[in-house]
C-alpha atoms as a PDB file:
ATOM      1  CA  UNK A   1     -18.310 -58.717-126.868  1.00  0.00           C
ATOM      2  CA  UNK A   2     -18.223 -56.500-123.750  1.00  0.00           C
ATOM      3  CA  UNK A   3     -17.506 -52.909-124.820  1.00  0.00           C
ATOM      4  CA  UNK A   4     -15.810 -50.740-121.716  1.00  0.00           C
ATOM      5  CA  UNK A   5     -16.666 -47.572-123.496  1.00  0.00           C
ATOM      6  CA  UNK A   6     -19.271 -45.828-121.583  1.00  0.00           C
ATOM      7  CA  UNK A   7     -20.222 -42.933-121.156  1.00  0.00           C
ATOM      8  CA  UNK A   8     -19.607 -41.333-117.922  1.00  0.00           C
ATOM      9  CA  UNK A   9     -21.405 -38.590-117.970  1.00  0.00           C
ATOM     10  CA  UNK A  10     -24.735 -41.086-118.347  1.00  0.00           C
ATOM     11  CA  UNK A  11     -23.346 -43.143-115.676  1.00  0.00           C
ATOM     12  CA  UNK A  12     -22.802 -40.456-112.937  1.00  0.00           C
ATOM     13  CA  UNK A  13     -26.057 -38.742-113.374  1.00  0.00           C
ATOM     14  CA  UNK A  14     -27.874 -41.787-113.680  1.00  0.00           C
ATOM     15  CA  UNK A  15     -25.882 -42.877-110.188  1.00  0.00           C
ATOM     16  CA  UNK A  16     -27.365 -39.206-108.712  1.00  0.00           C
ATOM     17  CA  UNK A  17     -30.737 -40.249-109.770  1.00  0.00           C
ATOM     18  CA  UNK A  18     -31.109 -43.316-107.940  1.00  0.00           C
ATOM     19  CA  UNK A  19     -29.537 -41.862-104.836  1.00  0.00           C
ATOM     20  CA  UNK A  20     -32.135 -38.845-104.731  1.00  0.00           C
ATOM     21  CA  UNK A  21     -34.566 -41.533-105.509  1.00  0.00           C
ATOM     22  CA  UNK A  22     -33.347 -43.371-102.334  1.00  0.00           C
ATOM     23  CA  UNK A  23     -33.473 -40.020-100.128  1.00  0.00           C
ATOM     24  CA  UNK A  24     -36.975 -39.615-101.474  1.00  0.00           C
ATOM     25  CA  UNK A  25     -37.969 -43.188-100.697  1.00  0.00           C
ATOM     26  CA  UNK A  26     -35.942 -43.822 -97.857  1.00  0.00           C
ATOM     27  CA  UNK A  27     -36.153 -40.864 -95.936  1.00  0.00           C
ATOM     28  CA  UNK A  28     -39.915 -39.284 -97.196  1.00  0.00           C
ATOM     29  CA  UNK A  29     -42.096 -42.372 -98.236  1.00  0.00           C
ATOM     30  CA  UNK A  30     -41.166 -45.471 -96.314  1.00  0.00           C
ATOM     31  CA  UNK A  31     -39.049 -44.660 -93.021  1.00  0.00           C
ATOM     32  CA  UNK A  32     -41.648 -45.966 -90.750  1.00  0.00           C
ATOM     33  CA  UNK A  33     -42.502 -49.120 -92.381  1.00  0.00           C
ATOM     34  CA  UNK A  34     -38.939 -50.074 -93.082  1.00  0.00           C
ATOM     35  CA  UNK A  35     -37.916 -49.275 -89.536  1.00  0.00           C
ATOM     36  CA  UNK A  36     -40.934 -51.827 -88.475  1.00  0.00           C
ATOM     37  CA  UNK A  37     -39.707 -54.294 -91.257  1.00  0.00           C
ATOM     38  CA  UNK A  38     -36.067 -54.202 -89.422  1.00  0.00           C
ATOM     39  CA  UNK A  39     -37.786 -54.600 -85.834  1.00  0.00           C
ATOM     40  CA  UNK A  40     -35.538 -51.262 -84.946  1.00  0.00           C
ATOM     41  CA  UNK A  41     -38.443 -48.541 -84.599  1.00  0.00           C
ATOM     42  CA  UNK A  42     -35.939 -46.663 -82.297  1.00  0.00           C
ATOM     43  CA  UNK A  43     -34.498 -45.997 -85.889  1.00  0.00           C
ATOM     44  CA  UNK A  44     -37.239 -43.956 -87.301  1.00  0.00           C
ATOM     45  CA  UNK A  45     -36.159 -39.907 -87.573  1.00  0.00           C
ATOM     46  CA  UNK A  46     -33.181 -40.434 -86.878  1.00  0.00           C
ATOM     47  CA  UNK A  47     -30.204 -39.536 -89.657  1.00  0.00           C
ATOM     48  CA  UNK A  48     -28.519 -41.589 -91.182  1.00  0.00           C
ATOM     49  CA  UNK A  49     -24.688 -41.887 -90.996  1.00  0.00           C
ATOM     50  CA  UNK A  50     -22.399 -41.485 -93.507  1.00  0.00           C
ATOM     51  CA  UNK A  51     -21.551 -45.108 -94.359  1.00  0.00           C
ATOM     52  CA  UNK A  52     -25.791 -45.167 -95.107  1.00  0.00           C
ATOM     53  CA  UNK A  53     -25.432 -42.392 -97.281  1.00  0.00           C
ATOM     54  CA  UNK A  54     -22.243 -44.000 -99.536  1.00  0.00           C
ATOM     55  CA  UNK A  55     -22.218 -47.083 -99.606  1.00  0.00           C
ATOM     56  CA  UNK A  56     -25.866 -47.298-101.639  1.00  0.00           C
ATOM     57  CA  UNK A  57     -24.236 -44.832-103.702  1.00  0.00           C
ATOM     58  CA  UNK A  58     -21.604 -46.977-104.472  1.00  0.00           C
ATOM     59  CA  UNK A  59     -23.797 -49.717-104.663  1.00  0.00           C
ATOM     60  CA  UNK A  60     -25.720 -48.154-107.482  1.00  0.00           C
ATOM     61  CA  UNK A  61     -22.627 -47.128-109.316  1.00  0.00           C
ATOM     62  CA  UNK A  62     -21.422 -50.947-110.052  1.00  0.00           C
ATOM     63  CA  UNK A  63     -25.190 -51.609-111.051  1.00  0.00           C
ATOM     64  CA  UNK A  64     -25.237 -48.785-112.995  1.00  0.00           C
ATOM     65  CA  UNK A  65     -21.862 -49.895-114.806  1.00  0.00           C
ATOM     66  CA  UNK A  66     -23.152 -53.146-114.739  1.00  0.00           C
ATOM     67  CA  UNK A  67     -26.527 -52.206-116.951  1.00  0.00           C
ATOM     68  CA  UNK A  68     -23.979 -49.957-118.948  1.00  0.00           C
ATOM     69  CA  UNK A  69     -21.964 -52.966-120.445  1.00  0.00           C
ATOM     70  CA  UNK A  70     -24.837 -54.762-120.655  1.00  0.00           C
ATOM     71  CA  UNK A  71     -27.134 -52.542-122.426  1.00  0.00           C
ATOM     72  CA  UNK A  72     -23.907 -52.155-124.946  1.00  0.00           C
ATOM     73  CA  UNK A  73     -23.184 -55.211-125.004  1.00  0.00           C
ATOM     74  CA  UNK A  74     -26.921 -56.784-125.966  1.00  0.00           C
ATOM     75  CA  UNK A  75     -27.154 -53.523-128.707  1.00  0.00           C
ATOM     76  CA  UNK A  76     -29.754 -51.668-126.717  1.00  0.00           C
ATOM     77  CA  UNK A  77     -30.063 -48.749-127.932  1.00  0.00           C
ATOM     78  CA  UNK A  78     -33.781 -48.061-128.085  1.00  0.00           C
ATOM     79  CA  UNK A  79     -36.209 -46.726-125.012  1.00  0.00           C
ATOM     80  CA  UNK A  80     -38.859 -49.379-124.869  1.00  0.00           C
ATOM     81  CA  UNK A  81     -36.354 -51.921-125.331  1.00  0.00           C
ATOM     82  CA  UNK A  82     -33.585 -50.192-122.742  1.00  0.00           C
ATOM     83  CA  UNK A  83     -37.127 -50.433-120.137  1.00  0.00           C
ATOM     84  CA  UNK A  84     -37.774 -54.014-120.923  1.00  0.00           C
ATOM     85  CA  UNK A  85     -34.177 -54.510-120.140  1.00  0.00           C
ATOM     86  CA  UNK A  86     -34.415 -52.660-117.168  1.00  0.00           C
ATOM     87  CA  UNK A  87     -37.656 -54.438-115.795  1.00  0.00           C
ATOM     88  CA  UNK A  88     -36.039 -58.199-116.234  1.00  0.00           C
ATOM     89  CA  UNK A  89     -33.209 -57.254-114.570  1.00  0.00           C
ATOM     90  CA  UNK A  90     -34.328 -55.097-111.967  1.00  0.00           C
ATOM     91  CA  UNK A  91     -37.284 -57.931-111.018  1.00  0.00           C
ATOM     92  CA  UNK A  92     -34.890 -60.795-111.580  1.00  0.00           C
ATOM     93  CA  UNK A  93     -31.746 -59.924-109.947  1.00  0.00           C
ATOM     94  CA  UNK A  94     -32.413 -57.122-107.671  1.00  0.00           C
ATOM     95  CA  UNK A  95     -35.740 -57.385-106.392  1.00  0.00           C
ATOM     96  CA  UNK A  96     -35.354 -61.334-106.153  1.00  0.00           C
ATOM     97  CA  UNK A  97     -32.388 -60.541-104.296  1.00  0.00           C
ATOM     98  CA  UNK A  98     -34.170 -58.180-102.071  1.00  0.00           C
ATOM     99  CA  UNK A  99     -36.627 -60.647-101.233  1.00  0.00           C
ATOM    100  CA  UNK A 100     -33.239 -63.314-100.884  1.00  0.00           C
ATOM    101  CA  UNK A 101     -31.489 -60.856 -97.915  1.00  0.00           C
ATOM    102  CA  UNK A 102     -35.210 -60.600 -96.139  1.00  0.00           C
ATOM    103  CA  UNK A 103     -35.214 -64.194 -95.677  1.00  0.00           C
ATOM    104  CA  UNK A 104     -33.034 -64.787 -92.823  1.00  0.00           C
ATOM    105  CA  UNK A 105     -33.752 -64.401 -88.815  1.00  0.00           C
ATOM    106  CA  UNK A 106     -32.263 -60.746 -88.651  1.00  0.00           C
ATOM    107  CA  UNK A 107     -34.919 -59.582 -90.212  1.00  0.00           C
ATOM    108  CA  UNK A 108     -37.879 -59.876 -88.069  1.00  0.00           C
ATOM    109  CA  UNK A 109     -40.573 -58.755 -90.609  1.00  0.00           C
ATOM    110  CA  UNK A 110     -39.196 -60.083 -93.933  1.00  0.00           C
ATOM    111  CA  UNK A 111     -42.437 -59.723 -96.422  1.00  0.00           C
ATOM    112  CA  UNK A 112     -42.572 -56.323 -95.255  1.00  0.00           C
ATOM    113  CA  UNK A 113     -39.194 -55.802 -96.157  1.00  0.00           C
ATOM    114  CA  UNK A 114     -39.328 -57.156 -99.357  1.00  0.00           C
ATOM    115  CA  UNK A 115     -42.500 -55.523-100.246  1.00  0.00           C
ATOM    116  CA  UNK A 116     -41.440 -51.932 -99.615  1.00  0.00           C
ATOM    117  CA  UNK A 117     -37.960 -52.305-100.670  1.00  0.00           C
ATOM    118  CA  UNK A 118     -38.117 -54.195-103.868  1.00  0.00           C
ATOM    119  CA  UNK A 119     -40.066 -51.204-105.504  1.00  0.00           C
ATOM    120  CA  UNK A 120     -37.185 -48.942-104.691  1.00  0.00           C
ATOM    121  CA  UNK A 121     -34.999 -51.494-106.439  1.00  0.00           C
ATOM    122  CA  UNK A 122     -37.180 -51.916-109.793  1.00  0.00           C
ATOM    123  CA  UNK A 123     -38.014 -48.449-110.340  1.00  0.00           C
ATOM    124  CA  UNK A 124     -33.791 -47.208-109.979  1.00  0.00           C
ATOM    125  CA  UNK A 125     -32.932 -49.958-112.382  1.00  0.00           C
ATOM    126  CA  UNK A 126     -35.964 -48.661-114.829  1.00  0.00           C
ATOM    127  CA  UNK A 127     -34.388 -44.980-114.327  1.00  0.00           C
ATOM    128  CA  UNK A 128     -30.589 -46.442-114.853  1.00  0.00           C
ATOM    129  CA  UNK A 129     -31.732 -47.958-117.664  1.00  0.00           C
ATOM    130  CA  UNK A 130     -33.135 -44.884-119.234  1.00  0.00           C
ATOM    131  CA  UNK A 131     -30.999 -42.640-118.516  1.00  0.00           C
ATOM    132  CA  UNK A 132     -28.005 -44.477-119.823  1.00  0.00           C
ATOM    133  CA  UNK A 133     -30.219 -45.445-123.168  1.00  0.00           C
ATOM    134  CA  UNK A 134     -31.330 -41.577-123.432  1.00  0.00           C
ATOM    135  CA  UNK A 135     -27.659 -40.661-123.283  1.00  0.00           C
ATOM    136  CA  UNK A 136     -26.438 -43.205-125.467  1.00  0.00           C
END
């Protein structure tokens, strides 16, 4: 049922997407709000350290592998299909679990946090998605 044979190329430039997505959205469209969001405004312009840098990488790489098998697996092979894909998942397991982390007393501001980093999480799942289907 679950096919392991992937194509790599797909799955590391779909991986290099997402992170330059993340730079863009992390670093150029929502560092002040998400600094608020975490109650750490002392964070805001400041760099971010290496483990900040890979470990979303790596995060994005077992999604990424993850939507691989899956889009395989369910014969997805078409665009609009690959994006409907994409959206369910990306709404119902990432963003929902965006919105799941928020929800706890660390996070002082946790609608805030969901609201501006759920987006990030729907729209790098829609360009996994394609990018994988596109390469297929």
């Amino acid at each position: 049922m679950f096919s392991l044979s992937l194509n790599g190329l797909a799955v590391l430039l779909s991986v290099v997407a997402q992170g330059m997505l993340g730079s863009a959205w992390y670093l150029g469209v929502i560092p002040k709000p998400y600094a608020l969001a975490l109650g750490r405004t002392d964070l805001a312009g400041r760099k971010p350290g290496a483990l900040f840098i890979a470990g979303p990488q790596l995060c994005m790489l077992v999604v990424t592998l993850a939507n691989a098998v899956l889009l395989r697996a369910l014969h997805i092979d078409a665009m609009p299909e690959a994006l409907v894909f994409g959206a369910i998942s990306g709404a119902g397991y990432l963003a929902a679990t965006v919105f799941n982390v928020a929800i706890n007393p660390n996070i002082p501001r946790p609608l805030l946090y969901g609201v501006i980093n759920a987006p990030y999480f729907l729209l790098s799942n829609l360009v996994s998605c394609a990018i994988l289907t596109a390469m297929a």
